[in-house]
PDB file of N, CA and C in Angstrom:
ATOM      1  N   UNK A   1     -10.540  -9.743 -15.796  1.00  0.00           N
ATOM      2  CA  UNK A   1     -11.287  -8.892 -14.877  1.00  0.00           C
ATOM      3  C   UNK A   1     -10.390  -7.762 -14.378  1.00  0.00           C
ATOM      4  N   UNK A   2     -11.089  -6.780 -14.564  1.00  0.00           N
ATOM      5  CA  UNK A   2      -9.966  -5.377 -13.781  1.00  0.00           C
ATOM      6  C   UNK A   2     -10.162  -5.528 -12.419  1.00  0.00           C
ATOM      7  N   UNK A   3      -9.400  -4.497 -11.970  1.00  0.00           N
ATOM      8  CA  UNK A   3      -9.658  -4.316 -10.367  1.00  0.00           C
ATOM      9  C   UNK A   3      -9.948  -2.523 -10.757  1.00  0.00           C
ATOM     10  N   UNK A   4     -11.030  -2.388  -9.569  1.00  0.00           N
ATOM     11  CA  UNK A   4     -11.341  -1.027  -9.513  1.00  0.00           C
ATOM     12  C   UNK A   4     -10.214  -0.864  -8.628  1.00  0.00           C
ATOM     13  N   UNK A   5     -10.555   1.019  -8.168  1.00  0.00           N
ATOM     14  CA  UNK A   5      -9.577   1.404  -7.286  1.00  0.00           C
ATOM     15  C   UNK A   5      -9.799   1.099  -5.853  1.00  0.00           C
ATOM     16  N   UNK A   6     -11.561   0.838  -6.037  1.00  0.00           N
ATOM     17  CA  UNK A   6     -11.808   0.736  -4.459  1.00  0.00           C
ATOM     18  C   UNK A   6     -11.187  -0.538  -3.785  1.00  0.00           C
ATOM     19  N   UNK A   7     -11.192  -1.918  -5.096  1.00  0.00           N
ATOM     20  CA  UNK A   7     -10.558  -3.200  -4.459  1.00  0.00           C
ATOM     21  C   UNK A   7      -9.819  -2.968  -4.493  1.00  0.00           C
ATOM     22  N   UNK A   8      -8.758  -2.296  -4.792  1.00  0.00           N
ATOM     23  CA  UNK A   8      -7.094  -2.249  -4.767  1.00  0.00           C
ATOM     24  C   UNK A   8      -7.174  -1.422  -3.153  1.00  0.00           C
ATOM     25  N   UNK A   9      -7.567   0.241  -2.747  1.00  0.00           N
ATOM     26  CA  UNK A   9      -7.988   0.764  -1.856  1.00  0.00           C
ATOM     27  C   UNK A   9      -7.978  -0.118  -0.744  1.00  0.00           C
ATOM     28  N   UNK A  10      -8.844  -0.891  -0.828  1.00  0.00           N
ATOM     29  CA  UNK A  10      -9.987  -2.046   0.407  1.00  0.00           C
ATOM     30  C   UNK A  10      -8.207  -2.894   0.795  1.00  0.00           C
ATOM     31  N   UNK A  11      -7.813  -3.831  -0.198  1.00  0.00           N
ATOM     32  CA  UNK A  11      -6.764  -4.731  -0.817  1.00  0.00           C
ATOM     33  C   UNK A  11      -5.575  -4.369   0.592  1.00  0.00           C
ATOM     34  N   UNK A  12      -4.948  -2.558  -0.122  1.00  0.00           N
ATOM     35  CA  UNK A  12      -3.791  -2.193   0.868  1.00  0.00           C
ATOM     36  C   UNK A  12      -4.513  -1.952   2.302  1.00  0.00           C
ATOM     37  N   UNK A  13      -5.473  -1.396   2.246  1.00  0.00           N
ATOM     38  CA  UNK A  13      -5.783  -1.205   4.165  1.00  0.00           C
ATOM     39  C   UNK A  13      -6.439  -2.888   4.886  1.00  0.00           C
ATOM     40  N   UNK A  14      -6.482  -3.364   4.147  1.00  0.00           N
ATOM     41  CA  UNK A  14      -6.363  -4.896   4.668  1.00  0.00           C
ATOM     42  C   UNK A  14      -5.092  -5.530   5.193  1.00  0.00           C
ATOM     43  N   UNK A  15      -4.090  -5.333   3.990  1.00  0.00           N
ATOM     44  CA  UNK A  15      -2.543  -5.325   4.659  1.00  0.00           C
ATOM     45  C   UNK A  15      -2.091  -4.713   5.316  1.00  0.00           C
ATOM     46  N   UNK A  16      -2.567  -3.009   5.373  1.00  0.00           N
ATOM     47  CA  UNK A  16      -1.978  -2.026   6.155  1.00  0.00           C
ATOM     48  C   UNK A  16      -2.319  -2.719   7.845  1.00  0.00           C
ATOM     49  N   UNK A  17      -3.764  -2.997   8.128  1.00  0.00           N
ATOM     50  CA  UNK A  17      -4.157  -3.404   9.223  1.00  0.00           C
ATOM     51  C   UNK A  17      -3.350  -4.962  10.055  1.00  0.00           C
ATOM     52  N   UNK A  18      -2.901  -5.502   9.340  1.00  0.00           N
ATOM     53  CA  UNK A  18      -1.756  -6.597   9.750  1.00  0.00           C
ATOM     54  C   UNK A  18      -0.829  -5.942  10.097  1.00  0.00           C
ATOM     55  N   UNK A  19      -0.469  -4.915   9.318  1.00  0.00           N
ATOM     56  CA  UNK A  19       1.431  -4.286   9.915  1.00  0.00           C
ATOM     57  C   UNK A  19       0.518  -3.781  10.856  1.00  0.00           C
ATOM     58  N   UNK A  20      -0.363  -2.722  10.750  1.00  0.00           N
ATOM     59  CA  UNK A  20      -0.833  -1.478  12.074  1.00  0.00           C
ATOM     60  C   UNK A  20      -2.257  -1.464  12.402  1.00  0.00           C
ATOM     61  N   UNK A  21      -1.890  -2.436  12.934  1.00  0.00           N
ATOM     62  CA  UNK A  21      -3.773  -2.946  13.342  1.00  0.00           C
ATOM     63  C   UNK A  21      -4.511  -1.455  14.317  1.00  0.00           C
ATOM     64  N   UNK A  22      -4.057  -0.364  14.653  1.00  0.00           N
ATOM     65  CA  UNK A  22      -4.340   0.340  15.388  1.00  0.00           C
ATOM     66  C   UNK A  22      -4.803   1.718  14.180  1.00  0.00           C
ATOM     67  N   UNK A  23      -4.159   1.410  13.179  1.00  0.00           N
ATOM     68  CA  UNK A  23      -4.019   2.901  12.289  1.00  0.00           C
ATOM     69  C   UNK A  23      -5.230   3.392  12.093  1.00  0.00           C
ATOM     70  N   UNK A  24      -5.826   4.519  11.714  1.00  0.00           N
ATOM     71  CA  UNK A  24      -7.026   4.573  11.500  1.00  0.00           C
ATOM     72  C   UNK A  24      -7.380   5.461   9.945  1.00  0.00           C
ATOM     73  N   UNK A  25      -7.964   4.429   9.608  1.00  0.00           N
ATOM     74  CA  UNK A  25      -7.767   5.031   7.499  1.00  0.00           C
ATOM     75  C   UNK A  25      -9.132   5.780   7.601  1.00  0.00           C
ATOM     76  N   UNK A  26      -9.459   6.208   7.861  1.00  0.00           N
ATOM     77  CA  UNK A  26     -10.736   7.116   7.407  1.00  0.00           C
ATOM     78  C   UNK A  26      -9.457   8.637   7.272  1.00  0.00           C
ATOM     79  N   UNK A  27      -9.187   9.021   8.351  1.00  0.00           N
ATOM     80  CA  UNK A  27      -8.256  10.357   8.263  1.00  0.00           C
ATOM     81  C   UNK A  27      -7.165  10.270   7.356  1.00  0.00           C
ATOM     82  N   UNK A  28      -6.921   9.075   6.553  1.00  0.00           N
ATOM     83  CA  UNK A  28      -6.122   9.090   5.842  1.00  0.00           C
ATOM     84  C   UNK A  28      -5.887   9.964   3.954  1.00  0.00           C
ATOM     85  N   UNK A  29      -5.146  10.785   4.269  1.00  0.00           N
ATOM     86  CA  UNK A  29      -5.398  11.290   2.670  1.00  0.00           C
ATOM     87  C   UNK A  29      -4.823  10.552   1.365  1.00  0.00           C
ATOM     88  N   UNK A  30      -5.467  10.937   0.346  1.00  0.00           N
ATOM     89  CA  UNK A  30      -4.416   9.749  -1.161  1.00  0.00           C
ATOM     90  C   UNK A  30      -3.157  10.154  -0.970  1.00  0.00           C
ATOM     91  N   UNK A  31      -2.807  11.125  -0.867  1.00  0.00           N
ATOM     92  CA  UNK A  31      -1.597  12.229  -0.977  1.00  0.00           C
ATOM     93  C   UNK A  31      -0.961  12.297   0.127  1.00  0.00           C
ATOM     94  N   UNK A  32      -1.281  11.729   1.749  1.00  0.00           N
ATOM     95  CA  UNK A  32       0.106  11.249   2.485  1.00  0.00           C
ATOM     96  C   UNK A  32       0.675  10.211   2.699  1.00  0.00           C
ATOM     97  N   UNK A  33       2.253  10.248   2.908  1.00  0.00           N
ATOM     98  CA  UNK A  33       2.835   9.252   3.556  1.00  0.00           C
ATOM     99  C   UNK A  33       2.418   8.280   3.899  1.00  0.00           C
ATOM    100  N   UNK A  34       1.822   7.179   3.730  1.00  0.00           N
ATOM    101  CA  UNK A  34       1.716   6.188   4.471  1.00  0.00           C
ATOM    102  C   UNK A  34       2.473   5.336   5.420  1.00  0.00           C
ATOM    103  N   UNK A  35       4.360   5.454   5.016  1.00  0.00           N
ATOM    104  CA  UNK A  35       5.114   5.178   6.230  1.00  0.00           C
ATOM    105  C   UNK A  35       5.149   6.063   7.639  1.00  0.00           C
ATOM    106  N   UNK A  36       5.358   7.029   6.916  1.00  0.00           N
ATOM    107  CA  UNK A  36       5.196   8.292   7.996  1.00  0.00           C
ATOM    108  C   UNK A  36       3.964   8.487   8.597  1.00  0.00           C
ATOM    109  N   UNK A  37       2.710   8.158   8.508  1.00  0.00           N
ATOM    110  CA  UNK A  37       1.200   8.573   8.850  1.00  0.00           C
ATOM    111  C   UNK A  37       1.051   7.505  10.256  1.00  0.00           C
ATOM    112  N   UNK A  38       1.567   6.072   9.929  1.00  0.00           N
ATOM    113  CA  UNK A  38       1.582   4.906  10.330  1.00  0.00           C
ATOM    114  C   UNK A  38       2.489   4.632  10.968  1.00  0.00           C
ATOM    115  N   UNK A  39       3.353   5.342  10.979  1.00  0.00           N
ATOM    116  CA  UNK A  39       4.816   5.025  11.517  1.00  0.00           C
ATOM    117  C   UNK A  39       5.199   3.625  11.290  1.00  0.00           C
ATOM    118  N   UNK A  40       5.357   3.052   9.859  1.00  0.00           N
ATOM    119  CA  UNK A  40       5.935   1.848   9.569  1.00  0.00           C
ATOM    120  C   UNK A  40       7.284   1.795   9.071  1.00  0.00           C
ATOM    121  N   UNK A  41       8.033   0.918   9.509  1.00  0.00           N
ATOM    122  CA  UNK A  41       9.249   0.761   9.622  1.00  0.00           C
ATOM    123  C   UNK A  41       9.697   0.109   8.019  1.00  0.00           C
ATOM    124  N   UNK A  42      11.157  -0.296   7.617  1.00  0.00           N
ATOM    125  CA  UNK A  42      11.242  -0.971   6.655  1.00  0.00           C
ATOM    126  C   UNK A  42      10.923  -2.082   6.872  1.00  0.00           C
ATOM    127  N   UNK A  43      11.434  -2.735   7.556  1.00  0.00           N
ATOM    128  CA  UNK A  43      10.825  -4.397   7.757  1.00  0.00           C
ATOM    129  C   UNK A  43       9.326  -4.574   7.435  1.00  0.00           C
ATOM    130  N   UNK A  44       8.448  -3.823   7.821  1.00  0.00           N
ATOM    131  CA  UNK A  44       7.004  -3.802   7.974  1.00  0.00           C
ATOM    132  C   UNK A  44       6.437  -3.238   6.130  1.00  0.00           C
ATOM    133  N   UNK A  45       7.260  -2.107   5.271  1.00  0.00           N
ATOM    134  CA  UNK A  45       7.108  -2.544   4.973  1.00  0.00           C
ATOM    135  C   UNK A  45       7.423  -2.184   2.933  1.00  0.00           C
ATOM    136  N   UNK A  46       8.126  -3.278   3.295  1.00  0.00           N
ATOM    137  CA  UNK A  46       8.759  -4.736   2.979  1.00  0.00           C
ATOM    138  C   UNK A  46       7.697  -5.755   2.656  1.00  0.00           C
ATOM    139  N   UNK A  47       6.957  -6.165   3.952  1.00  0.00           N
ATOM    140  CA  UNK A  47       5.912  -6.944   4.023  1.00  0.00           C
ATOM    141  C   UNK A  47       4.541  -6.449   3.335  1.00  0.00           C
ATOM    142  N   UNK A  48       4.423  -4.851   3.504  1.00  0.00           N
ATOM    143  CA  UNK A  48       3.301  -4.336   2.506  1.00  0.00           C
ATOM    144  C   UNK A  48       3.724  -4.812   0.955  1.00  0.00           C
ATOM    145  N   UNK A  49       4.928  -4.044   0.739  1.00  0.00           N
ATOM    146  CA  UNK A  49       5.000  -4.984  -1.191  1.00  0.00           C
ATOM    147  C   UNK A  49       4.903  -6.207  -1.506  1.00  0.00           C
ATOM    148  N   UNK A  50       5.118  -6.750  -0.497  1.00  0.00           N
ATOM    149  CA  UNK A  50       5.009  -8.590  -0.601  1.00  0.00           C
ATOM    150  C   UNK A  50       3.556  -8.760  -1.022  1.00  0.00           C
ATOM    151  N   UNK A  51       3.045  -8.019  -0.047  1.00  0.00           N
ATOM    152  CA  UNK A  51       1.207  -8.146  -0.359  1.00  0.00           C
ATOM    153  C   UNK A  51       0.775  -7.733  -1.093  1.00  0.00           C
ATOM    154  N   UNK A  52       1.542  -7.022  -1.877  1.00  0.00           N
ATOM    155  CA  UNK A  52       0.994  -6.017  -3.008  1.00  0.00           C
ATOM    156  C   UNK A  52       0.969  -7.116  -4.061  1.00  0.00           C
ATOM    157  N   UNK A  53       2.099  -7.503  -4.090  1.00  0.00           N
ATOM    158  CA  UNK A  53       2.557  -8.191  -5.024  1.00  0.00           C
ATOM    159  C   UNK A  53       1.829  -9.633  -5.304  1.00  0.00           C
ATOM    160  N   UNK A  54       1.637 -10.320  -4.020  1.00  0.00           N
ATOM    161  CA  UNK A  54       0.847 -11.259  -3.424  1.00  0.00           C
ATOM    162  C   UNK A  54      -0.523 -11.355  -3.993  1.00  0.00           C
ATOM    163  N   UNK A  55      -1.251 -10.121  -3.852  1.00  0.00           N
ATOM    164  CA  UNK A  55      -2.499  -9.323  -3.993  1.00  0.00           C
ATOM    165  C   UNK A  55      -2.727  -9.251  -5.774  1.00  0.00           C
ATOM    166  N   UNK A  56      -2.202  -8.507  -5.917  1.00  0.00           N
ATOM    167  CA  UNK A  56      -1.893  -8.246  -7.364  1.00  0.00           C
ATOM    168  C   UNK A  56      -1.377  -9.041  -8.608  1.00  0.00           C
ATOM    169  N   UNK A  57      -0.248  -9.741  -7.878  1.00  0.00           N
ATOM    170  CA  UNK A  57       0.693 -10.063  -9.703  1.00  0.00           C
ATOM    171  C   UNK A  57       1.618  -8.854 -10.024  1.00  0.00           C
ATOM    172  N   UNK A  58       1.697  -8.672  -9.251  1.00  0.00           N
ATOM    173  CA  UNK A  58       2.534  -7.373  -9.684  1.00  0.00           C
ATOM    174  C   UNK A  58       4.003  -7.057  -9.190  1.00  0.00           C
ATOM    175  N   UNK A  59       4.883  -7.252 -10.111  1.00  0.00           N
ATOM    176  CA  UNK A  59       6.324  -7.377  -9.603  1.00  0.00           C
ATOM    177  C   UNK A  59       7.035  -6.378  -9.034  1.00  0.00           C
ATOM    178  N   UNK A  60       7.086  -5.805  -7.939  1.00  0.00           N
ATOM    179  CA  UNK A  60       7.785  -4.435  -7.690  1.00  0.00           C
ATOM    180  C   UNK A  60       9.383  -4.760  -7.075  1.00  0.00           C
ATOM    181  N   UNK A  61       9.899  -4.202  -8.001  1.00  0.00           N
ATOM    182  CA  UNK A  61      11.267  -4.394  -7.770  1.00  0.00           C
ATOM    183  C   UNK A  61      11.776  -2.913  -6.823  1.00  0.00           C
ATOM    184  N   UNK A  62      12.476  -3.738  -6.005  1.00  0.00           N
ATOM    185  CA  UNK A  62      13.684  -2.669  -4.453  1.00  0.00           C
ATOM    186  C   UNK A  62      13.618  -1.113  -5.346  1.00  0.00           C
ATOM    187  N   UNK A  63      13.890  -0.933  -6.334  1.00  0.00           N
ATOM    188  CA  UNK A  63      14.386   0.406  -7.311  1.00  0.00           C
ATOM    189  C   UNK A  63      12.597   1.224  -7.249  1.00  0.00           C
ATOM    190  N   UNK A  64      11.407   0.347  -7.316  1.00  0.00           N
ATOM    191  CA  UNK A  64      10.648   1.465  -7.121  1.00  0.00           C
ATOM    192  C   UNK A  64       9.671   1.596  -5.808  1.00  0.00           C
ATOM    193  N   UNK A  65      10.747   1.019  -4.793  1.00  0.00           N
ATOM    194  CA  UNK A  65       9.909   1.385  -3.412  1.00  0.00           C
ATOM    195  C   UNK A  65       9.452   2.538  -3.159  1.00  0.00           C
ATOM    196  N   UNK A  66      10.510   3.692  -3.497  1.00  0.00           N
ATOM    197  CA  UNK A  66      10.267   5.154  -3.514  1.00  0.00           C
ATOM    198  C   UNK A  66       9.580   5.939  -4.144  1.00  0.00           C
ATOM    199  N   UNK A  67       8.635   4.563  -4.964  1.00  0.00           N
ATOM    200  CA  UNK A  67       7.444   5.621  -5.448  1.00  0.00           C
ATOM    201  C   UNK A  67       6.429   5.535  -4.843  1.00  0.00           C
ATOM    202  N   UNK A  68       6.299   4.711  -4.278  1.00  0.00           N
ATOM    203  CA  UNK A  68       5.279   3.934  -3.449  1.00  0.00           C
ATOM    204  C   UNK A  68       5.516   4.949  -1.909  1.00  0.00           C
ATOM    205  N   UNK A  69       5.099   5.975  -1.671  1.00  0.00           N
ATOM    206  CA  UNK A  69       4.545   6.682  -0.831  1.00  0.00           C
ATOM    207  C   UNK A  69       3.677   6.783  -0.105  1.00  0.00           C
ATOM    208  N   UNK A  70       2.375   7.455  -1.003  1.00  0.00           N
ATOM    209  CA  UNK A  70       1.009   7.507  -0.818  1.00  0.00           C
ATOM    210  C   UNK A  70       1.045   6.221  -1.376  1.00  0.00           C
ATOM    211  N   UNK A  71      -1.094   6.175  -0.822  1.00  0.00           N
ATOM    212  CA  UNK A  71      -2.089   5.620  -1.494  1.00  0.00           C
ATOM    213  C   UNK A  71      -1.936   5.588  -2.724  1.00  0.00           C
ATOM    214  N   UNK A  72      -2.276   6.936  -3.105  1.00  0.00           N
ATOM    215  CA  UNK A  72      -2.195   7.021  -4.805  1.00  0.00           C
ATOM    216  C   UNK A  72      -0.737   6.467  -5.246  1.00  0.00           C
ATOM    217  N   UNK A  73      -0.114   6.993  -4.742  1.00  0.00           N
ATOM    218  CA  UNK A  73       1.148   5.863  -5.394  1.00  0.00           C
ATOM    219  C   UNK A  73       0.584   4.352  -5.903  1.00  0.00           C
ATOM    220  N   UNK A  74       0.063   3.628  -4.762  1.00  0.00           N
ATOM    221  CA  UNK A  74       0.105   2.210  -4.816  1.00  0.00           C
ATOM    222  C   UNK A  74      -0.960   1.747  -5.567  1.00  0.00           C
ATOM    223  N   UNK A  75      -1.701   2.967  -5.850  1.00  0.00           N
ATOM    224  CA  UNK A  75      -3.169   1.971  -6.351  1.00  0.00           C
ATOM    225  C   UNK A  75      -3.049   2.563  -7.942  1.00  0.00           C
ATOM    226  N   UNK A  76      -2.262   3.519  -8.259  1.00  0.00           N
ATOM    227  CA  UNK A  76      -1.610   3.918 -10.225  1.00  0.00           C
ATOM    228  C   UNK A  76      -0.617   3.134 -10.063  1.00  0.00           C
ATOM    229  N   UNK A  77       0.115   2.798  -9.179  1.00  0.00           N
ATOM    230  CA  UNK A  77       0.808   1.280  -9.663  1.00  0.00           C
ATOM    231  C   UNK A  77       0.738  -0.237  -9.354  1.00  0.00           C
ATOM    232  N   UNK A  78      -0.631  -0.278  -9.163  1.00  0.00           N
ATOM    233  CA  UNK A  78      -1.165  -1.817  -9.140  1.00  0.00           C
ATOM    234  C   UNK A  78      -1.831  -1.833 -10.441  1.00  0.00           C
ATOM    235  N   UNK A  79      -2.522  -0.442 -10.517  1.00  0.00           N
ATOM    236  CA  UNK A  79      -3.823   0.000 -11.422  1.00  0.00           C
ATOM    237  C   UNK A  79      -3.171  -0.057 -13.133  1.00  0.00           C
ATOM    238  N   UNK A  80      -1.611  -0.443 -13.398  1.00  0.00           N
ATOM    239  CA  UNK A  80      -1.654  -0.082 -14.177  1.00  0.00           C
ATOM    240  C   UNK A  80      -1.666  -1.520 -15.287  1.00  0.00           C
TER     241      UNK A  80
END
């Protein structure tokens, strides 16, 4: 079974809402920051790739945290 983008989408602002239960994703664009938008720390997340990974099956190793930015970052690399 695939995952669309919207369950992957739905997937991270489910986790996002555990680190930042306050954030508000409608104003959110594919194309910003999500540490910076959210003001999430490393510790916090840390805990987002866990879930990703958790979520997914998907092994993200320390070397490509820094792609993982945006949205779109996370959902062309769950998606792939």
């Amino acid at each position: 079974m695939t995952t669309t983008e919207t369950q992957i989408k739905e997937t991270i602002f489910n986790l996002l809402r555990k680190i930042a239960p306050e954030a508000d994703f409608e104003n959110l664009q594919e194309d910003e920051d999500i540490r910076a938008k959210f003001d999430i720390d490393s510790f916090d997340f840390l805990n987002l790739m866990i879930g990703l990974n958790e979520a997914f099956g998907v092994e993200i190793p320390e070397t490509d945290y820094g792609k993982l930015v945006t949205l779109k970052d996370m959902i062309r690399y769950v998606n792939v």
